[in-house]
N, C-alpha and C. Protein backbone atom coordinates (compact mmCIF):
# COMPACT_ATOMS: atom_id res chain seq x y z
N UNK A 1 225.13 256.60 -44.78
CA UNK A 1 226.11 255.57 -44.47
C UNK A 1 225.54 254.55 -43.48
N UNK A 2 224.92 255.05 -42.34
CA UNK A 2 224.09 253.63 -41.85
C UNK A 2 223.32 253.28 -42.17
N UNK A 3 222.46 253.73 -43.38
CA UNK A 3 221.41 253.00 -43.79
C UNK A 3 221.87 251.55 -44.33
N UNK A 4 222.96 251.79 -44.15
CA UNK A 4 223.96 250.88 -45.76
C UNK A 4 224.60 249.60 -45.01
N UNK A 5 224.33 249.58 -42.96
CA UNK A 5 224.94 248.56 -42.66
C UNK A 5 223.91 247.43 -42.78
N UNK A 6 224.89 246.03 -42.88
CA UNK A 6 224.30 244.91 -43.25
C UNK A 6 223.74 244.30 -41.80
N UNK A 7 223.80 244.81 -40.50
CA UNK A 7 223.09 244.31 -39.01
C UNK A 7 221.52 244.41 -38.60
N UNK A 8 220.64 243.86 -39.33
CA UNK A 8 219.47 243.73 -39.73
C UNK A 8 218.38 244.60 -38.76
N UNK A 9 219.06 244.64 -36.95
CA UNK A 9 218.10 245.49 -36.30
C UNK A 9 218.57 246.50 -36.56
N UNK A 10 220.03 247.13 -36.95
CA UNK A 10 220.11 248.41 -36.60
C UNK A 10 220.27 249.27 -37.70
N UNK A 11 220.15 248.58 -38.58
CA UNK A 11 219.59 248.85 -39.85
C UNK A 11 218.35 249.52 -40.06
N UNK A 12 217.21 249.05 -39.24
CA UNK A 12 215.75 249.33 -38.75
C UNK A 12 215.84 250.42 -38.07
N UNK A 13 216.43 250.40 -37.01
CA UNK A 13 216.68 251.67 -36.00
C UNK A 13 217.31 252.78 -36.66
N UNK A 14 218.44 252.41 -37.51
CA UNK A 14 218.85 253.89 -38.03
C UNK A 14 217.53 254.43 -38.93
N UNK A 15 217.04 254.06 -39.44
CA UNK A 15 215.92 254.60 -40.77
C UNK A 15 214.84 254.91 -39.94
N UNK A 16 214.34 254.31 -38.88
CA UNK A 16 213.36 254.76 -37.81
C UNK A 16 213.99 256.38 -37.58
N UNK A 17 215.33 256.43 -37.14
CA UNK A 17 215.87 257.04 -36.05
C UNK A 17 216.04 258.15 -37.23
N UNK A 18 216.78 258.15 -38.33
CA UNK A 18 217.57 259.10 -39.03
C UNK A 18 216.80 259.89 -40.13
N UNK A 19 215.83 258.22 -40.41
CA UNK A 19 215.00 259.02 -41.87
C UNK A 19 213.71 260.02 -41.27
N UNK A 20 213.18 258.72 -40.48
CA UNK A 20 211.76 259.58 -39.60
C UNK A 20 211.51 260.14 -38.48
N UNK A 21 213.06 259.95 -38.37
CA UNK A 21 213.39 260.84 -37.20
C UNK A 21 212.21 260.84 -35.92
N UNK A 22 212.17 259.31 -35.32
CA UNK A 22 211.45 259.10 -34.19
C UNK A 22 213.06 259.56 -32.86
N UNK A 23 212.04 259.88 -32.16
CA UNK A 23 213.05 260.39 -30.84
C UNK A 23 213.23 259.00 -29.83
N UNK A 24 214.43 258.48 -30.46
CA UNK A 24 215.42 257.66 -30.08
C UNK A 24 215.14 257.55 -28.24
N UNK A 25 214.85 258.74 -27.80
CA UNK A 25 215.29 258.30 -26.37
C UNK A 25 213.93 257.92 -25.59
N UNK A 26 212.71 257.90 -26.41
CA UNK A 26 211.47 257.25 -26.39
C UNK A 26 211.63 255.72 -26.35
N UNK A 27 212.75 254.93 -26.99
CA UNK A 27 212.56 253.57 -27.58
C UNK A 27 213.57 253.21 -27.17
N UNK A 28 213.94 253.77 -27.11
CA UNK A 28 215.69 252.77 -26.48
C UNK A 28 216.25 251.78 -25.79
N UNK A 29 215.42 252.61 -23.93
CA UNK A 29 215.53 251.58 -23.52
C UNK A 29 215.14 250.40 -23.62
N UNK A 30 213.48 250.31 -24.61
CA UNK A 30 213.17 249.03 -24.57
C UNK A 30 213.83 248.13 -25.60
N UNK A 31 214.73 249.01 -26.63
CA UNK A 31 214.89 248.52 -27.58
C UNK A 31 216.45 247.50 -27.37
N UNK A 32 216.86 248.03 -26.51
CA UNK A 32 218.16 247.68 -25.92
C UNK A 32 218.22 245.99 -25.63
N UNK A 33 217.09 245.57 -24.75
CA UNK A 33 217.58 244.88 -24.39
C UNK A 33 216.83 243.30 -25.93
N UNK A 34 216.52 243.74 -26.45
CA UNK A 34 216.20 243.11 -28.00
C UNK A 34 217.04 242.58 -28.70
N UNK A 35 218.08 244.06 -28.64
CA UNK A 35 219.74 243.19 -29.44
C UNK A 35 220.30 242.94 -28.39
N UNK A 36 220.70 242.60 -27.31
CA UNK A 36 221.00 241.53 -26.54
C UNK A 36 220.53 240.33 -26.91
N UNK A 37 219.23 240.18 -26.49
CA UNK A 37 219.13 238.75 -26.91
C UNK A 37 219.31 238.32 -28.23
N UNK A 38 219.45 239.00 -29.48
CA UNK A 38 219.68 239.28 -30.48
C UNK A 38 220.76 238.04 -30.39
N UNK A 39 222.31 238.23 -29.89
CA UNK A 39 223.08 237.67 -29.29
C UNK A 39 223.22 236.20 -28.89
N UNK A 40 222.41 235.95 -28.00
CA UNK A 40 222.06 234.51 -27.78
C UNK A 40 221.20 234.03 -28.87
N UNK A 41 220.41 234.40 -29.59
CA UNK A 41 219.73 233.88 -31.07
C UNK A 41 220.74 233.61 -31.81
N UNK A 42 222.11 234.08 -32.00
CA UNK A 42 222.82 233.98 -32.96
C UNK A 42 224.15 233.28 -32.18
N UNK A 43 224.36 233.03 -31.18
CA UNK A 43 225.14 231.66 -30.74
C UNK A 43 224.54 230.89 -30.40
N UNK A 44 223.21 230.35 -30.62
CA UNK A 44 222.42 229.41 -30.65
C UNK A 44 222.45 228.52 -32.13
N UNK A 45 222.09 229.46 -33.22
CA UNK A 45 222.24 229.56 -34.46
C UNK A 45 223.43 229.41 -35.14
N UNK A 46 224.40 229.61 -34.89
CA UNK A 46 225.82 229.72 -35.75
C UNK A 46 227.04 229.17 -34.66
N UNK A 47 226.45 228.67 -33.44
CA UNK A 47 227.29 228.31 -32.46
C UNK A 47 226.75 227.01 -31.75
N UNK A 48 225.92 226.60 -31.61
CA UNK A 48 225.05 225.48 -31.56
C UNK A 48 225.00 225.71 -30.08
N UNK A 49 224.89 226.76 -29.42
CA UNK A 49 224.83 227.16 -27.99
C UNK A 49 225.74 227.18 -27.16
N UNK A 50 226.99 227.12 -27.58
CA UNK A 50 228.02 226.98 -26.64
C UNK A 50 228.64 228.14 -27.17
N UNK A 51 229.31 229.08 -26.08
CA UNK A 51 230.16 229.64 -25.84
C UNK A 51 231.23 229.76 -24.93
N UNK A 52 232.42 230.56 -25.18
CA UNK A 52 233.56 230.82 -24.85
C UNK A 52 233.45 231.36 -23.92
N UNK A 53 234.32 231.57 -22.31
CA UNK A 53 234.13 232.11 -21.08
C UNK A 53 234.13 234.11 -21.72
N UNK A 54 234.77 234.17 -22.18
CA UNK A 54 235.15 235.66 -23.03
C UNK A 54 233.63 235.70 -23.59
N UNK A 55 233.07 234.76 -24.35
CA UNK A 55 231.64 235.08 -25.02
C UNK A 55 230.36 235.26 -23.96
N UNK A 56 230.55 234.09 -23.02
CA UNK A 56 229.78 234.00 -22.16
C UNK A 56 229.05 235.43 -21.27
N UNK A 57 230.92 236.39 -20.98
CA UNK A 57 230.29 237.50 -20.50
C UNK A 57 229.66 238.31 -21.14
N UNK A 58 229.61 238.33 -22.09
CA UNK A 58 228.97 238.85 -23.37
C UNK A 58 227.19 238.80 -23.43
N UNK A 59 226.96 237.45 -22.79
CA UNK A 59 225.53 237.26 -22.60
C UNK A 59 224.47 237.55 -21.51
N UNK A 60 223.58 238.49 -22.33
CA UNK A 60 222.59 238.82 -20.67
C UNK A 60 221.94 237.69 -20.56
N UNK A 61 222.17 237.35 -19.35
CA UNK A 61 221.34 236.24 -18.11
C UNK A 61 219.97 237.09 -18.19
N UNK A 62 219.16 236.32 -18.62
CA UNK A 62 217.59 236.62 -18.42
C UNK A 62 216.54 236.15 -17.69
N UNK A 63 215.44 236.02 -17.62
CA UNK A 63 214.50 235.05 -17.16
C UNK A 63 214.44 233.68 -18.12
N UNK A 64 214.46 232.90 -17.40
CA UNK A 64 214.68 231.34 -18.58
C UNK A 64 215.84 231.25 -19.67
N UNK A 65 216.88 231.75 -18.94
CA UNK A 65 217.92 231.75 -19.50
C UNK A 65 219.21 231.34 -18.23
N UNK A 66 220.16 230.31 -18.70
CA UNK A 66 220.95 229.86 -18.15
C UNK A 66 222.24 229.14 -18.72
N UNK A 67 223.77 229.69 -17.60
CA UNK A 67 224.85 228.89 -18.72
C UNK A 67 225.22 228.12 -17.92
N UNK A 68 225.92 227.04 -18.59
CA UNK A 68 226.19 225.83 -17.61
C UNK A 68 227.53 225.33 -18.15
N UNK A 69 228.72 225.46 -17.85
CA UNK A 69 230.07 225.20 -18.28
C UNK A 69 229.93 223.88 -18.45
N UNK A 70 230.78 223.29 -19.34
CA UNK A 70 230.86 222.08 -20.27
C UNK A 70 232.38 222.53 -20.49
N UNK A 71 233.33 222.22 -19.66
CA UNK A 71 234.92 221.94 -20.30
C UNK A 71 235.33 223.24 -20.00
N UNK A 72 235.95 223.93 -21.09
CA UNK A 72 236.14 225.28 -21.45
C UNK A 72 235.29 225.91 -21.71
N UNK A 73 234.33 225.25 -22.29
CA UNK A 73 233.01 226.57 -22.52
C UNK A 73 231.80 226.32 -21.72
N UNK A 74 231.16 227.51 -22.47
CA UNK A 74 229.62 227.37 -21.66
C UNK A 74 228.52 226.96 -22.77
N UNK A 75 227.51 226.52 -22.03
CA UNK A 75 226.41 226.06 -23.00
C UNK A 75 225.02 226.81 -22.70
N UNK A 76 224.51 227.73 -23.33
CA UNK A 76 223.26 228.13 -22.93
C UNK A 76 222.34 227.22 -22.56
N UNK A 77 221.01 227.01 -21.70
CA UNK A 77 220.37 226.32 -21.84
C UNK A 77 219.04 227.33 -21.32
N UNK A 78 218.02 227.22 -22.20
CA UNK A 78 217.28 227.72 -21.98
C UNK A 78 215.73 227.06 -21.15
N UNK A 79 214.91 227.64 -20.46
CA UNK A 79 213.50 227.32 -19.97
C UNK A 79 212.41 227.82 -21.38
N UNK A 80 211.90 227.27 -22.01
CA UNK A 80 210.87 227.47 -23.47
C UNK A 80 210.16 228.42 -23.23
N UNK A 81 209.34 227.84 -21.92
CA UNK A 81 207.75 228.91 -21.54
C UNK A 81 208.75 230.05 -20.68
N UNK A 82 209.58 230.07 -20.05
CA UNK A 82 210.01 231.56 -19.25
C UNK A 82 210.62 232.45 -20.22
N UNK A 83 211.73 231.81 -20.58
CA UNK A 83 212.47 232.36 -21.55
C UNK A 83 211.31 233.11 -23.15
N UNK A 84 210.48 232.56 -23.63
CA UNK A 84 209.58 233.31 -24.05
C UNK A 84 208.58 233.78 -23.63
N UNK A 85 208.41 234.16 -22.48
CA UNK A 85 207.36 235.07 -21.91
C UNK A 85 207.98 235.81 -21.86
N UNK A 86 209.26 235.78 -21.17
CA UNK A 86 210.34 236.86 -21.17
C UNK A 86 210.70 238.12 -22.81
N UNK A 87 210.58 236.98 -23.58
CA UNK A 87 210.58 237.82 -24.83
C UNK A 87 209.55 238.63 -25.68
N UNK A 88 208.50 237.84 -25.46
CA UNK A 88 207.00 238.43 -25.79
C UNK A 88 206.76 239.42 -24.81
N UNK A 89 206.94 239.78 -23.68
CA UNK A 89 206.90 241.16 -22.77
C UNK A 89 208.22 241.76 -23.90
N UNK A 90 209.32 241.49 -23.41
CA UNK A 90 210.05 242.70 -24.30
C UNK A 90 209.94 243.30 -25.62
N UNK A 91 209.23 242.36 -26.39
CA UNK A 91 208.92 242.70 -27.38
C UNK A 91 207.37 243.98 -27.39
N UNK A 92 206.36 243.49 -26.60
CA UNK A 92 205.13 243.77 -26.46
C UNK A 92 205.62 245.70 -26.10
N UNK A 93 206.99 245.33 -24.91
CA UNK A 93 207.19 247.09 -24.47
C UNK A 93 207.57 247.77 -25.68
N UNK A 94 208.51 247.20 -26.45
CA UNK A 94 209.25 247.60 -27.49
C UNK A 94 208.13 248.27 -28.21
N UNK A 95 207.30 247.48 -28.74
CA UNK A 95 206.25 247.81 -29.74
C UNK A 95 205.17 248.76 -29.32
N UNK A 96 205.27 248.90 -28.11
CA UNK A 96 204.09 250.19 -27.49
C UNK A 96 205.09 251.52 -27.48
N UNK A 97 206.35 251.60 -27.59
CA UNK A 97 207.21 252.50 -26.91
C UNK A 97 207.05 253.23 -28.46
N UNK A 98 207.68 252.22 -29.18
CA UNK A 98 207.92 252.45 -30.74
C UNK A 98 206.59 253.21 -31.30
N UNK A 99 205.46 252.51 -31.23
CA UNK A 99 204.08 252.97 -31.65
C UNK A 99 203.73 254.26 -31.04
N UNK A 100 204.19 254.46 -29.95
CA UNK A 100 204.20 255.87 -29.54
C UNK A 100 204.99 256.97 -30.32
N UNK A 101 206.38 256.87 -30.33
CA UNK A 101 207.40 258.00 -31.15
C UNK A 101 206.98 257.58 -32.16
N UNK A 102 206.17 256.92 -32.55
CA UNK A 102 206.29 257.07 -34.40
C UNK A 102 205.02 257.87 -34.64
N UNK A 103 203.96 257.60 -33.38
CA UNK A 103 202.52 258.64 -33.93
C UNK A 103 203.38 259.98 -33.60
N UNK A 104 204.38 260.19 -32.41
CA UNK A 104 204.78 261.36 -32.29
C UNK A 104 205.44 262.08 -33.67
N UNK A 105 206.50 261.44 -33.93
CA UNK A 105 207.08 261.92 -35.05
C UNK A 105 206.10 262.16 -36.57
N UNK A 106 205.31 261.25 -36.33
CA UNK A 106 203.92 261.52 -37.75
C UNK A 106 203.68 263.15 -37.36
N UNK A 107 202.98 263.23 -35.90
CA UNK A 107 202.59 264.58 -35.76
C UNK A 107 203.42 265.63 -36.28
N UNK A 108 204.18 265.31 -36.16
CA UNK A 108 205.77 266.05 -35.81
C UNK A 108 206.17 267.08 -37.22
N UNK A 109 206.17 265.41 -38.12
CA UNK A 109 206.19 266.11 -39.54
C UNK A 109 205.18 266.43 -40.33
N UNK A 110 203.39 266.51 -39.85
CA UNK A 110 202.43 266.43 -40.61
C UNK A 110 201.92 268.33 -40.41
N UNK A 111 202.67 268.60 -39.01
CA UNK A 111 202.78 270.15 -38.63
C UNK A 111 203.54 270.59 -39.30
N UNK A 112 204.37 270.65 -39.65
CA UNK A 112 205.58 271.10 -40.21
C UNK A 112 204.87 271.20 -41.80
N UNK A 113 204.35 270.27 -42.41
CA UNK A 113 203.67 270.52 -44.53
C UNK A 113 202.29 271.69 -43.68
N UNK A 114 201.85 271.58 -43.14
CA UNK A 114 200.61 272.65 -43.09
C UNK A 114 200.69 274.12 -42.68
């Protein structure tokens, strides 16, 4: 049944998590804060950067990341070079954390056929 949801990261994570059964609490934290920004990619995208005071709290404040009220709402505005350094580290942890539980879990199940 979660393989089957249509939310494109966690879609990834369940089949990581369920099929190959990598140990979730290896990756998590870094993985966490990914779909967060996940978030601001997609009221950037489908919202043209403005959000609602209700949406706003919704958004993690990052490095090169900033909201700036406009009326009733808020408007993200981002720094280019902070705000993606910021993401290329989270990504970079993500991908060492991940590359780890997944050689683990290889081991894991390659003991288990022998």
């Amino acid at each position: 049944d979660d393989l089957n949801k249509s939310e494109d990261l966690m879609l990834y994570w369940n089949y990581l998590t369920k099929v190959f059964e990598i140990d979730a609490t290896l990756v998590e934290p870094s993985f966490t804060p990914i779909r967060q920004q996940k978030k601001v990619r997609n009221v950037i995208t489908h919202q043209g950067g403005r959000v609602s005071r209700e949406q706003a709290g919704k958004i993690q404040i990052v490095s090169g990341i900033k909201l700036t009220k406009y009326g009733d709402q808020f408007e993200i505005e981002i720094s280019d070079e902070v705000y993606l350094t910021y993401l290329i580290d989270v990504m970079r942890t993500f991908f060492e954390h991940l590359f780890k539980a997944v050689d683990f879990a290889y081991k894991r199940h390659k003991s288990k056929i022998a």
